[in-house]
Protein backbone atom coordinates (compact mmCIF):
# COMPACT_ATOMS: atom_id res chain seq x y z
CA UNK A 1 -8.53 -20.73 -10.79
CA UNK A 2 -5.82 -20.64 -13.54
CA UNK A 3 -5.74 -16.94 -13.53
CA UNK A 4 -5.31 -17.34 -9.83
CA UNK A 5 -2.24 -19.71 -10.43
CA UNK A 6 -0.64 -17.48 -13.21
CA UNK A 7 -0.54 -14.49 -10.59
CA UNK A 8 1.04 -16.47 -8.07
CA UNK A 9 3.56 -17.60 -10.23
CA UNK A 10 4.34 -14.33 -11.91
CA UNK A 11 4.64 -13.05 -8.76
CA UNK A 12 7.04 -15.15 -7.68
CA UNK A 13 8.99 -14.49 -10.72
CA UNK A 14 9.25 -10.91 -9.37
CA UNK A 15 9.43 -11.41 -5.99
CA UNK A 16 12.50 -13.58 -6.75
CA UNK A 17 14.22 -11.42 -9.26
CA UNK A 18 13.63 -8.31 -7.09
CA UNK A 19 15.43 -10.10 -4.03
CA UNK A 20 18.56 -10.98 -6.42
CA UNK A 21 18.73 -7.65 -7.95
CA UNK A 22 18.89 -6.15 -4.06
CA UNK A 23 21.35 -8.86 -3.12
CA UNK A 24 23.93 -8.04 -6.26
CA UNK A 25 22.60 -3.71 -6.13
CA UNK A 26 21.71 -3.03 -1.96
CA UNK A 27 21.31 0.90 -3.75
CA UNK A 28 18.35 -0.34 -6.02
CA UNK A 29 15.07 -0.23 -3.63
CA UNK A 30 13.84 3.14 -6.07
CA UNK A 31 14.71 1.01 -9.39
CA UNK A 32 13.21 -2.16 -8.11
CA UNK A 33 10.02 -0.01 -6.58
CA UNK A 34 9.45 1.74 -9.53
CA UNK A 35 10.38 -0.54 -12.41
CA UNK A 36 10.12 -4.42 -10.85
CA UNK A 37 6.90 -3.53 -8.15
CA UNK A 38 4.65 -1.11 -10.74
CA UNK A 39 6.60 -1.59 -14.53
CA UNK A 40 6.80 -5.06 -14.85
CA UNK A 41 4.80 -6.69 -11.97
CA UNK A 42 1.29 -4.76 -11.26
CA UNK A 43 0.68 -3.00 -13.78
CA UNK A 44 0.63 -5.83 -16.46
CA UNK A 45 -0.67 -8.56 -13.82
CA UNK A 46 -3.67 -6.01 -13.17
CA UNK A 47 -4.21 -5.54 -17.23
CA UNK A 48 -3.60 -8.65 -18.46
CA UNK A 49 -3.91 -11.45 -16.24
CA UNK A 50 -6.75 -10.27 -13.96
CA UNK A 51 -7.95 -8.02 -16.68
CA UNK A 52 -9.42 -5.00 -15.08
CA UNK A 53 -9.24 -1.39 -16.19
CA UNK A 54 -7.48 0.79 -14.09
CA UNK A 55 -8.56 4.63 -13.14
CA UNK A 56 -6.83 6.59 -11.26
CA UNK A 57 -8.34 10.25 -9.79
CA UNK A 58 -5.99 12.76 -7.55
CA UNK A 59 -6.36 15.64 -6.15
CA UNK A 60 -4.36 18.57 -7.15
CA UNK A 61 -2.83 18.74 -3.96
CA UNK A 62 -1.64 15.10 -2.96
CA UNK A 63 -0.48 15.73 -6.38
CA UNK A 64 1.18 18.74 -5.43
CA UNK A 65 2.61 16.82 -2.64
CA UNK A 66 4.03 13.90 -5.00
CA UNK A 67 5.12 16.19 -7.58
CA UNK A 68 7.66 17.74 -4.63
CA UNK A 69 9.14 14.40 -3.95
CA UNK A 70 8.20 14.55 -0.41
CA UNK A 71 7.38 11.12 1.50
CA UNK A 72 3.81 10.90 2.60
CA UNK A 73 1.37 8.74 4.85
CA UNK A 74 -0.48 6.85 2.46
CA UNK A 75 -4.07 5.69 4.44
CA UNK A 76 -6.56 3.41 2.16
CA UNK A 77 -9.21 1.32 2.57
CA UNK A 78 -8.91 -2.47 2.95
CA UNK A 79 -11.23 -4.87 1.09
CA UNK A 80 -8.68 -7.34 -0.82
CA UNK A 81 -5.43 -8.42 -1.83
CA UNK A 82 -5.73 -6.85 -4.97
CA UNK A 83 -5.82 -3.49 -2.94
CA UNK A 84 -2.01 -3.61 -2.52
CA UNK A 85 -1.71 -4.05 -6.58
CA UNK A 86 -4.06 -0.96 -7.13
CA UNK A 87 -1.54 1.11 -4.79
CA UNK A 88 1.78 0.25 -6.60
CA UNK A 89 -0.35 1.02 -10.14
CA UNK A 90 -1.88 3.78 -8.91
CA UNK A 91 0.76 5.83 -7.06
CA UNK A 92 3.09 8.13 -8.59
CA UNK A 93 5.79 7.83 -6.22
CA UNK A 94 7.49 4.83 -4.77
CA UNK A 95 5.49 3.18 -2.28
CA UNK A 96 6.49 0.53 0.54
CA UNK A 97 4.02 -0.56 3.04
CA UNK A 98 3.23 -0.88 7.19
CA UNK A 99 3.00 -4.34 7.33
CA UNK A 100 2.97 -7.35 9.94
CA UNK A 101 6.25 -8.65 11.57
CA UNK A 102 5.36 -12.24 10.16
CA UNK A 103 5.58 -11.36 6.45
CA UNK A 104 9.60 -10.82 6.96
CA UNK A 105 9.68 -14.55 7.94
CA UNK A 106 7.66 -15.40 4.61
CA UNK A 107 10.85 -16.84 1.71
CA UNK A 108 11.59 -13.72 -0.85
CA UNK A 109 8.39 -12.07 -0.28
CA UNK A 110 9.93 -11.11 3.27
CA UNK A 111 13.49 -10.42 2.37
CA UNK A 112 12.51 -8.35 -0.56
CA UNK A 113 10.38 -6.08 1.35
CA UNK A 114 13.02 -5.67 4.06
CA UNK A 115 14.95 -4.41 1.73
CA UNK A 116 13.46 -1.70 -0.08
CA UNK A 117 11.99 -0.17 3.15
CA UNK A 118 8.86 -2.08 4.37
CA UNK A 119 8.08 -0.98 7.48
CA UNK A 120 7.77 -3.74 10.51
CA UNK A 121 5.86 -3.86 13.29
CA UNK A 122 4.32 -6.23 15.47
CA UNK A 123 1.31 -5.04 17.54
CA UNK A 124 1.54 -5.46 21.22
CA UNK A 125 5.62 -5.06 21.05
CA UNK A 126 7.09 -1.84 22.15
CA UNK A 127 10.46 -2.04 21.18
CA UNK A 128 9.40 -3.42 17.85
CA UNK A 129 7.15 -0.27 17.54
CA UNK A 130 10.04 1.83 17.96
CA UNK A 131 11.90 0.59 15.66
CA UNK A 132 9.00 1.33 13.09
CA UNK A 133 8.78 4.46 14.24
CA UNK A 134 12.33 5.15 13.04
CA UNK A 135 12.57 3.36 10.06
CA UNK A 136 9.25 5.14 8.70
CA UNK A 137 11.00 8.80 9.59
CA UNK A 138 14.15 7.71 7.41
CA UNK A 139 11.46 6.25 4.50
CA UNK A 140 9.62 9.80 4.76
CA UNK A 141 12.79 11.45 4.33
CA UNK A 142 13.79 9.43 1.64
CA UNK A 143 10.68 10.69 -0.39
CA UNK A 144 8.80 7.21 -0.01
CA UNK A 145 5.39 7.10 0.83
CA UNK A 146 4.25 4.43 3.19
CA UNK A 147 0.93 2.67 2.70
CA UNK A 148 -1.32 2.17 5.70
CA UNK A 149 -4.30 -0.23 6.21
CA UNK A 150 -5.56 1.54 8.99
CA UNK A 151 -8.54 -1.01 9.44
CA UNK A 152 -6.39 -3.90 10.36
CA UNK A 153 -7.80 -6.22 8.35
CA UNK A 154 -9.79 -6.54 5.13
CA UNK A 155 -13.27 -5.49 5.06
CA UNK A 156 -15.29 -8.79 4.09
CA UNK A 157 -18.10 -7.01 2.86
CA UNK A 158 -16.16 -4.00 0.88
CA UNK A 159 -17.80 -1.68 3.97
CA UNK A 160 -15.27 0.55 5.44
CA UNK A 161 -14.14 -0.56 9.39
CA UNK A 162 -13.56 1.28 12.40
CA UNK A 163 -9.95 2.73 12.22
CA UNK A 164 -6.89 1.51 14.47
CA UNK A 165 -4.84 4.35 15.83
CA UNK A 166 -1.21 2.68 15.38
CA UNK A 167 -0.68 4.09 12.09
CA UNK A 168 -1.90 7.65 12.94
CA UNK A 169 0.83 7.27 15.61
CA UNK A 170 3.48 6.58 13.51
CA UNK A 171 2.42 9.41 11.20
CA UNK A 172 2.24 12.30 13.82
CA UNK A 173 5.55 10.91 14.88
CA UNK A 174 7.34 10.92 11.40
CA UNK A 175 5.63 14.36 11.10
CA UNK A 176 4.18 13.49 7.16
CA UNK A 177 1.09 14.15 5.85
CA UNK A 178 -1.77 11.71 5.29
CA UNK A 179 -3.08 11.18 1.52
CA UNK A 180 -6.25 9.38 1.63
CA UNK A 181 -7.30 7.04 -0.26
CA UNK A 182 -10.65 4.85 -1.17
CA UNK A 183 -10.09 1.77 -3.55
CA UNK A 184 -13.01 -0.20 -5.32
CA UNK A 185 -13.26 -2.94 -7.82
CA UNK A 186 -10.93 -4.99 -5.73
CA UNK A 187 -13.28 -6.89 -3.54
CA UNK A 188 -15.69 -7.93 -6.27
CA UNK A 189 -12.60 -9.49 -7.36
CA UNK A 190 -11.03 -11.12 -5.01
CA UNK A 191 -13.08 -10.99 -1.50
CA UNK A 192 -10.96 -11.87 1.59
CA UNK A 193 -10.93 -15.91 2.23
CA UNK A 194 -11.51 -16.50 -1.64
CA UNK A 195 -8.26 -17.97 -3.75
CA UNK A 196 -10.19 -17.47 -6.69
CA UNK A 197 -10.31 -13.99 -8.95
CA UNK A 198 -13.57 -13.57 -10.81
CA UNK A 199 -14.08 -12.14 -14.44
CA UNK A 200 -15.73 -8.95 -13.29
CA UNK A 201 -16.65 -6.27 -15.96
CA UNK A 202 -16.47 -2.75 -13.59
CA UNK A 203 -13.24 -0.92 -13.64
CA UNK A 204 -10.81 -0.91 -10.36
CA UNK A 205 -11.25 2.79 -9.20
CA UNK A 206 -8.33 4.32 -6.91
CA UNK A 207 -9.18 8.05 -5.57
CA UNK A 208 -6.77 10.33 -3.85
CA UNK A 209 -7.95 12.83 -1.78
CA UNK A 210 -6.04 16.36 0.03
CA UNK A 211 -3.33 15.84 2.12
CA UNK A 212 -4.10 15.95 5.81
CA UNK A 213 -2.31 17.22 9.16
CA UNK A 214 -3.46 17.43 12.82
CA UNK A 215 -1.75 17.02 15.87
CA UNK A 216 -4.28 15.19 17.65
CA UNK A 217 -4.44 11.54 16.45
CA UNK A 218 -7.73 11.19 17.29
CA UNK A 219 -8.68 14.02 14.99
CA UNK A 220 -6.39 12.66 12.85
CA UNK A 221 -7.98 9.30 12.49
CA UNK A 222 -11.57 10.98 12.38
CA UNK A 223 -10.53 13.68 9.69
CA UNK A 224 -9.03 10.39 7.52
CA UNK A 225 -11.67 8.29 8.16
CA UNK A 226 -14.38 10.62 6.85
CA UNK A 227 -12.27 12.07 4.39
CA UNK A 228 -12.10 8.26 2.82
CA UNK A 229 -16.14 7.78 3.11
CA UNK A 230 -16.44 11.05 0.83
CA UNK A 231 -14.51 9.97 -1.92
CA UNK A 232 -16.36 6.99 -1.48
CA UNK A 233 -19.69 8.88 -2.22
């Protein structure tokens, strides 16, 4: 439970120091992505207050694809908070995320992720879908990725869920590539419903697979999907 406390609290920390360093520098999403998110906030949280290894494994083509500074469709499974950690560790570009309407309501956590590119959408709402649409072209072209949970939920059991086609959408229509990508480690940790993070010995294993295109989201979703359950193994 205390180790619980101490990452909500040095998250907070962050979370509050990125939204002042916006406020004073608008220009610093990169610095505040790069240095705040994965420096000074995951990566030590990950080591040394949840204390799990890290390993990392890409391809030589998604990192082909980060190495050229191009933006990317970044589609993982979903078993645990933790899972959103692992990305900003694991990732060698900056990452923002496709994430619910309501987290821009939530106090610093919201503001800061409006402002260094979070993409917003709420289900259901057209207009709100279109405007997702174009932020995530302009985030692309930025050389961002943008992570997906293309499950829509976490996986209680660490299983991997039937994909939603929203994101797959939004990819074909920003024209970037998907990276795929299986996480583990996380959900032993910290399963979904669970405040608590247990002391678990196995390391946290992030895998990045080829870059994909298709122009058929339906193909799309089923060449992502099964691309995630082999470098699951």
């Amino acid at each position: 439970m205390i180790r619980s406390l101490l990452c909500i609290v040095y998250s907070g920390f962050w979370c509050f120091l990125a939204v002042v360093t916006l406020l004073i520098s608008p220009n610093s999403s990169e610095f505040v992505l790069l240095q705040y998110a994965k420096r000074y906030w995951s990566t030590p949280m990950l080591k040394w207050i949840i204390g799990a290894k890290i390993d990392v494994i890409i391809s030589p083509k998604a990192q082909e694809l980060f190495d050229s500074k191009k933006g990317a469709i970044i589609m993982a499974n979903h078993s645990s908070s933790l899972d959103i950690t692992a990305c900003f560790v694991s990732s060698p570009s900056p990452i923002v995320y496709l994430a619910k309407a309501s987290i821009r309501k939530i106090p610093f956590l919201g503001l800061a992720n409006a402002r260094v590119g979070t993409v917003f959408v709420e289900r259901g709402n057209k207009k709100s879908t279109l405007k997702a649409i174009s932020k995530l072209v302009n985030t692309v072209k930025e050389g961002r990725s943008v992570v997906v949970f293309p499950e829509g939920t976490r996986s209680t059991d660490g299983s991997i869920k039937k994909f939603k086609k929203g994101g797959f959408h939004l990819a074909m229509q920003a024209d970037a590539p998907i990276i795929p990508v299986f996480i583990s480690g996380t959900n032993k940790r910290l399963p979904p419903g669970s405040f608590r993070i247990k002391n678990v010995e196995d390391p946290i294993i992030v895998k990045y697979g080829d870059p994909i295109r298709s122009n058929n989201v339906d193909e799309l979703r089923d060449l992502t999907y099964n691309s995630i359950c082999k470098l699951r193994g």
